[in-house]
N, C-alpha and C. Protein backbone atom coordinates (compact mmCIF):
# COMPACT_ATOMS: atom_id res chain seq x y z
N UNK A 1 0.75 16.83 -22.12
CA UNK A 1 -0.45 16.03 -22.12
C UNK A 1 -0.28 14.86 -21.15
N UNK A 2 -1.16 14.22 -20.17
CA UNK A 2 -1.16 13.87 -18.93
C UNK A 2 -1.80 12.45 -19.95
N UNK A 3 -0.87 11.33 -19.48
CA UNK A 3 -0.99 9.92 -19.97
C UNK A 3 -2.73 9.36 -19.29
N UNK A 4 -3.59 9.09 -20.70
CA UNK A 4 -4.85 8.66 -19.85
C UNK A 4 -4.49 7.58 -19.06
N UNK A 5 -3.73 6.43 -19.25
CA UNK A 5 -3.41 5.06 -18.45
C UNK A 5 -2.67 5.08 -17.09
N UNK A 6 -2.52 6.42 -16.81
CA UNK A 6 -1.32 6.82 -15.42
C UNK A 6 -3.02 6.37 -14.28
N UNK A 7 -3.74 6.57 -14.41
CA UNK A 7 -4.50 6.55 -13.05
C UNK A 7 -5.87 5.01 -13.56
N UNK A 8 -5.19 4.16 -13.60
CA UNK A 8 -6.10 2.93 -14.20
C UNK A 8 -5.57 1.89 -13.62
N UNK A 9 -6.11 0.62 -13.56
CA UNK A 9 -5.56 -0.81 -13.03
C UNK A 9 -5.89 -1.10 -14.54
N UNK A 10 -6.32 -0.95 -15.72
CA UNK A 10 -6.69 -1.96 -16.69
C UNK A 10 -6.24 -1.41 -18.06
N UNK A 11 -5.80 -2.42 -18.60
CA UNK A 11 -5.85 -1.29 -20.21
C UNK A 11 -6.24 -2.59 -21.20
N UNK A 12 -7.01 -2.04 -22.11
CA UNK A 12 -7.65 -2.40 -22.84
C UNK A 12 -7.06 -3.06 -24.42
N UNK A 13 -7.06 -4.29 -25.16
CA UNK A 13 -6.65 -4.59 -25.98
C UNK A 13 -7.19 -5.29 -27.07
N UNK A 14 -7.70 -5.49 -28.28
CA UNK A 14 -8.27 -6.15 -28.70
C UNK A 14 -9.33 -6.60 -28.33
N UNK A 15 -10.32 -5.55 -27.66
CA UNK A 15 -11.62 -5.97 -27.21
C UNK A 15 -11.79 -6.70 -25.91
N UNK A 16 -10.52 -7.12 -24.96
CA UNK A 16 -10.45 -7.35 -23.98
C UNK A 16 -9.93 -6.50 -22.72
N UNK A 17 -9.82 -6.69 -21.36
CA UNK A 17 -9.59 -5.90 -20.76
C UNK A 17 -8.33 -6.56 -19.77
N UNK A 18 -7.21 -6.72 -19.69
CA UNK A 18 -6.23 -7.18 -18.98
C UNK A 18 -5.66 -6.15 -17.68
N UNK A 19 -4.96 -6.68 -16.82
CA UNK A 19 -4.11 -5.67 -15.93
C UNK A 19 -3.30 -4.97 -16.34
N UNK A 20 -3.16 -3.64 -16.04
CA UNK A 20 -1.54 -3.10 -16.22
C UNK A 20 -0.41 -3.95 -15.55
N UNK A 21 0.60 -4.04 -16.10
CA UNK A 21 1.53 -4.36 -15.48
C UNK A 21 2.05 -3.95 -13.93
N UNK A 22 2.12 -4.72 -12.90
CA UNK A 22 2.52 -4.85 -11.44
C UNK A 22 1.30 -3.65 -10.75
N UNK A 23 -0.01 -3.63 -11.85
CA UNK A 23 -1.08 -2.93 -10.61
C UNK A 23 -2.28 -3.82 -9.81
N UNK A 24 -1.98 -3.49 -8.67
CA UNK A 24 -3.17 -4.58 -8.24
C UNK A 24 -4.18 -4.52 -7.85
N UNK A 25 -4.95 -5.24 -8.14
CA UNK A 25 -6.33 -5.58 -8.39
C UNK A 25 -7.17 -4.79 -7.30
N UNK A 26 -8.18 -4.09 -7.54
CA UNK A 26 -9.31 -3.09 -6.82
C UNK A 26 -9.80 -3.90 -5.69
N UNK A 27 -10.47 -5.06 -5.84
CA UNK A 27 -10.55 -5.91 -4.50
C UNK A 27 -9.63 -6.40 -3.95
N UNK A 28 -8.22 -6.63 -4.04
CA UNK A 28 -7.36 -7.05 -3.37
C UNK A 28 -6.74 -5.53 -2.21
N UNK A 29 -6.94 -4.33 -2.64
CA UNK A 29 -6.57 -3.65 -1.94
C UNK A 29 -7.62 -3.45 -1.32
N UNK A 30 -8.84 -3.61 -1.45
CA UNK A 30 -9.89 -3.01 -0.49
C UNK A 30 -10.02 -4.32 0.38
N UNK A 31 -9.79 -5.17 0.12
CA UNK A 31 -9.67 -6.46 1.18
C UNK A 31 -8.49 -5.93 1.93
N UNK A 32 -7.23 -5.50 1.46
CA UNK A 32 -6.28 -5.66 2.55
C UNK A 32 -6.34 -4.50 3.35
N UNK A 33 -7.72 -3.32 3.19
CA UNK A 33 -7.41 -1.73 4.05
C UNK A 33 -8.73 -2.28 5.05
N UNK A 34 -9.40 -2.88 4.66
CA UNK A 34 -10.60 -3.41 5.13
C UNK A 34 -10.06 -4.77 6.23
N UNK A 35 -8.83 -5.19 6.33
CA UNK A 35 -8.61 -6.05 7.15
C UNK A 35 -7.56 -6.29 7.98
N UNK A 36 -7.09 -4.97 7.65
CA UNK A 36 -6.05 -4.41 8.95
C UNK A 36 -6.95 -3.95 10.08
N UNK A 37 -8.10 -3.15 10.62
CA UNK A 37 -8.36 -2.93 11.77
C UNK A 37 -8.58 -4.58 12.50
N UNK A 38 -9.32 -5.51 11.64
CA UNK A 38 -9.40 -6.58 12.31
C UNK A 38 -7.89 -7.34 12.32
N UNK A 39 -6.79 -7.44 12.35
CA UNK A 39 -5.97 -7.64 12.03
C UNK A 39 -5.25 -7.19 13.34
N UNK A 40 -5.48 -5.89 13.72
CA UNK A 40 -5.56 -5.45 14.96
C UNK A 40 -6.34 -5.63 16.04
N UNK A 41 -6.93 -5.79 16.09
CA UNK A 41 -7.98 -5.86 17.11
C UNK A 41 -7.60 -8.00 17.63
N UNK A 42 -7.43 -8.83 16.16
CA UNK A 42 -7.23 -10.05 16.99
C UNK A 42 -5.43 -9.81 17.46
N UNK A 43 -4.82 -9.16 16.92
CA UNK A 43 -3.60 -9.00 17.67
C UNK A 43 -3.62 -8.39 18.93
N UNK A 44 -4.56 -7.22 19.37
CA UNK A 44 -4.44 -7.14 20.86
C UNK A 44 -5.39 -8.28 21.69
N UNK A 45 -5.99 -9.34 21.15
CA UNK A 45 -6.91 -10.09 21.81
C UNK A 45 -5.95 -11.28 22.24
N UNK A 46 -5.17 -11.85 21.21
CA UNK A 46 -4.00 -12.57 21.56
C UNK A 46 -3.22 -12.27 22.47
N UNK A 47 -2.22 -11.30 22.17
CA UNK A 47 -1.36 -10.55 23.28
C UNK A 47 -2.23 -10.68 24.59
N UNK A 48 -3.44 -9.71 24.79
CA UNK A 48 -4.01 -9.76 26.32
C UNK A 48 -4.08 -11.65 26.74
N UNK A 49 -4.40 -12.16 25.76
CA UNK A 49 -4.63 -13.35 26.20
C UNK A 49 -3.40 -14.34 26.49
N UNK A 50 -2.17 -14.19 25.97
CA UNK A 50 -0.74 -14.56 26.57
C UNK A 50 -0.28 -13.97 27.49
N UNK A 51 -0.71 -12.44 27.75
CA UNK A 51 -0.52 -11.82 29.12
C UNK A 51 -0.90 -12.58 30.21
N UNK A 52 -2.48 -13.08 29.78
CA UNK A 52 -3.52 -13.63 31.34
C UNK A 52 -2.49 -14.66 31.64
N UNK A 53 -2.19 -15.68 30.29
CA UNK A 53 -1.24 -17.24 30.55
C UNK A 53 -0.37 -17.45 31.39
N UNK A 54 0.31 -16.34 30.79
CA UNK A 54 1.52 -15.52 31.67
C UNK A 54 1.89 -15.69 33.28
N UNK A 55 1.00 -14.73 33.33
CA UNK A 55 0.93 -14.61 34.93
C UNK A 55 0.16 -15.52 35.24
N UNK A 56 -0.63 -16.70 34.90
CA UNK A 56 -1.22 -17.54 35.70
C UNK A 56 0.25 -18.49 36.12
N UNK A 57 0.70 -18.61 34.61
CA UNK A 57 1.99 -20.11 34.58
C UNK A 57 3.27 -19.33 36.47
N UNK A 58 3.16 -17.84 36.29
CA UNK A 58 4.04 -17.21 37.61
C UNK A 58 3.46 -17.57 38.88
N UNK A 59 1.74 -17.52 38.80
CA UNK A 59 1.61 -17.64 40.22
C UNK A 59 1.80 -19.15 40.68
N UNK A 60 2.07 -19.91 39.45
CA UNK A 60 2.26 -21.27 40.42
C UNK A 60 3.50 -21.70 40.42
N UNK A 61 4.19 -20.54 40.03
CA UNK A 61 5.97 -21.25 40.66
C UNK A 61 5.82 -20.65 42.26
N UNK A 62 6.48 -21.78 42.50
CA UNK A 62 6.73 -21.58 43.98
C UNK A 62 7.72 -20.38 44.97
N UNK A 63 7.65 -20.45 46.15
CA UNK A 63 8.82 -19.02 46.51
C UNK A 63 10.46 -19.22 46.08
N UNK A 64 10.96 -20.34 46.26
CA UNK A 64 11.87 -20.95 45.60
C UNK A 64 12.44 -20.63 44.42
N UNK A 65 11.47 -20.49 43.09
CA UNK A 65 11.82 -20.54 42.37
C UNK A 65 11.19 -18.87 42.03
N UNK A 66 10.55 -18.17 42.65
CA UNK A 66 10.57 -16.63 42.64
C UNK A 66 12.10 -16.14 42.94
N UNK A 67 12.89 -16.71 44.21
CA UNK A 67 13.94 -15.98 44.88
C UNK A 67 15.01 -16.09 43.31
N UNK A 68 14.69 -17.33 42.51
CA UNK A 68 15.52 -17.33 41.81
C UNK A 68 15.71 -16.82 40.52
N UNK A 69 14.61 -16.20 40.07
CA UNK A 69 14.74 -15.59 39.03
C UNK A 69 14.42 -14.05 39.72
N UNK A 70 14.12 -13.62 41.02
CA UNK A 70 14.50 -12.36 41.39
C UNK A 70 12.97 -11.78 41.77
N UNK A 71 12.07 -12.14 41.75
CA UNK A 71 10.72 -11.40 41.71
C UNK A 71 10.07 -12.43 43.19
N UNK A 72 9.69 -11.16 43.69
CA UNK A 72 8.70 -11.64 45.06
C UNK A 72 7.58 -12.01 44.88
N UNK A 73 6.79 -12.78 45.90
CA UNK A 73 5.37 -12.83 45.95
C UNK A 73 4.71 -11.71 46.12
N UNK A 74 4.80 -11.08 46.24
CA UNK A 74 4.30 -9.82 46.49
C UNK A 74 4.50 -8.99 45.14
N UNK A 75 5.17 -9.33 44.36
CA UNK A 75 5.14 -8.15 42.77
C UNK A 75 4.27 -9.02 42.25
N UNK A 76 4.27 -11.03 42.27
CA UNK A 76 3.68 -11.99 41.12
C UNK A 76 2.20 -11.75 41.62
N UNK A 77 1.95 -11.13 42.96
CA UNK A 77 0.82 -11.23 42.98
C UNK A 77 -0.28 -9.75 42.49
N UNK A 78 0.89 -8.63 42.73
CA UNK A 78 -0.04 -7.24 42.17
C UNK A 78 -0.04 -7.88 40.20
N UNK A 79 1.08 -8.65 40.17
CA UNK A 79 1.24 -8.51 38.70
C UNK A 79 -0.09 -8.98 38.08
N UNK A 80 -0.42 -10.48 38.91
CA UNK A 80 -1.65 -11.22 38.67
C UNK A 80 -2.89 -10.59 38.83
N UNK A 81 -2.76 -9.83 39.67
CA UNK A 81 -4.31 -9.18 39.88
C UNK A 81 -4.65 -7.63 38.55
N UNK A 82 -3.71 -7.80 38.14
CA UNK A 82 -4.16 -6.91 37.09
C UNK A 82 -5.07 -7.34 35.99
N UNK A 83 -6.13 -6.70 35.60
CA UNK A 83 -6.95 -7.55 34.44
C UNK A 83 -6.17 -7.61 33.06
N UNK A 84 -6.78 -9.02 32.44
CA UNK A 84 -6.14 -9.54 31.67
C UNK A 84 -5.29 -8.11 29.98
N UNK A 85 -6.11 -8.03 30.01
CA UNK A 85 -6.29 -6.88 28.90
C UNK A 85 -4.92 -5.06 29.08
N UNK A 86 -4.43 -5.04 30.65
CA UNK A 86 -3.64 -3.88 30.78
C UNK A 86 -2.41 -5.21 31.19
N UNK A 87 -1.21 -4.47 30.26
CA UNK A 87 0.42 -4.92 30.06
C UNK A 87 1.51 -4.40 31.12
């Protein structure tokens, strides 16, 4: 015989209705499946947007300080012209 309380968040006591023990709450999970795509979506909006920072803070080091960490004007500048949004 298959326990009625195995598939419930609530069980019932004295005319009241409490949680099962460590189950959680019906709106707390539909809030948290419901707020992962946005969750995603501002995580790639960030990222693209530290990308743009990125390469702006490169194009204004000078040649000087390109030779010295190894990257030409010529890579900082294809790098820069890429739109903000492709890594």
């Amino acid at each position: 015989m298959e326990d009625p309380m195995r598939h419930t968040d609530v069980t019932r006591s004295s005319g009241t209705f409490t949680a099962a023990p460590g189950a959680v709450p019906a709106a707390d999970r539909v809030a948290r499946v419901a707020s992962r795509p946005l969750w995603r979506v501002l995580d790639l909006l960030f990222s693209a947007l530290e990308r743009r920072k990125q390469r702006q803070a490169l194009m204004c080091l000078d040649d000087h300080l390109l030779k010295d960490i190894g990257v030409s004007r010529a890579e900082v500048e294809r790098e820069a012209s890429k739109p903000f949004w492709r890594g």
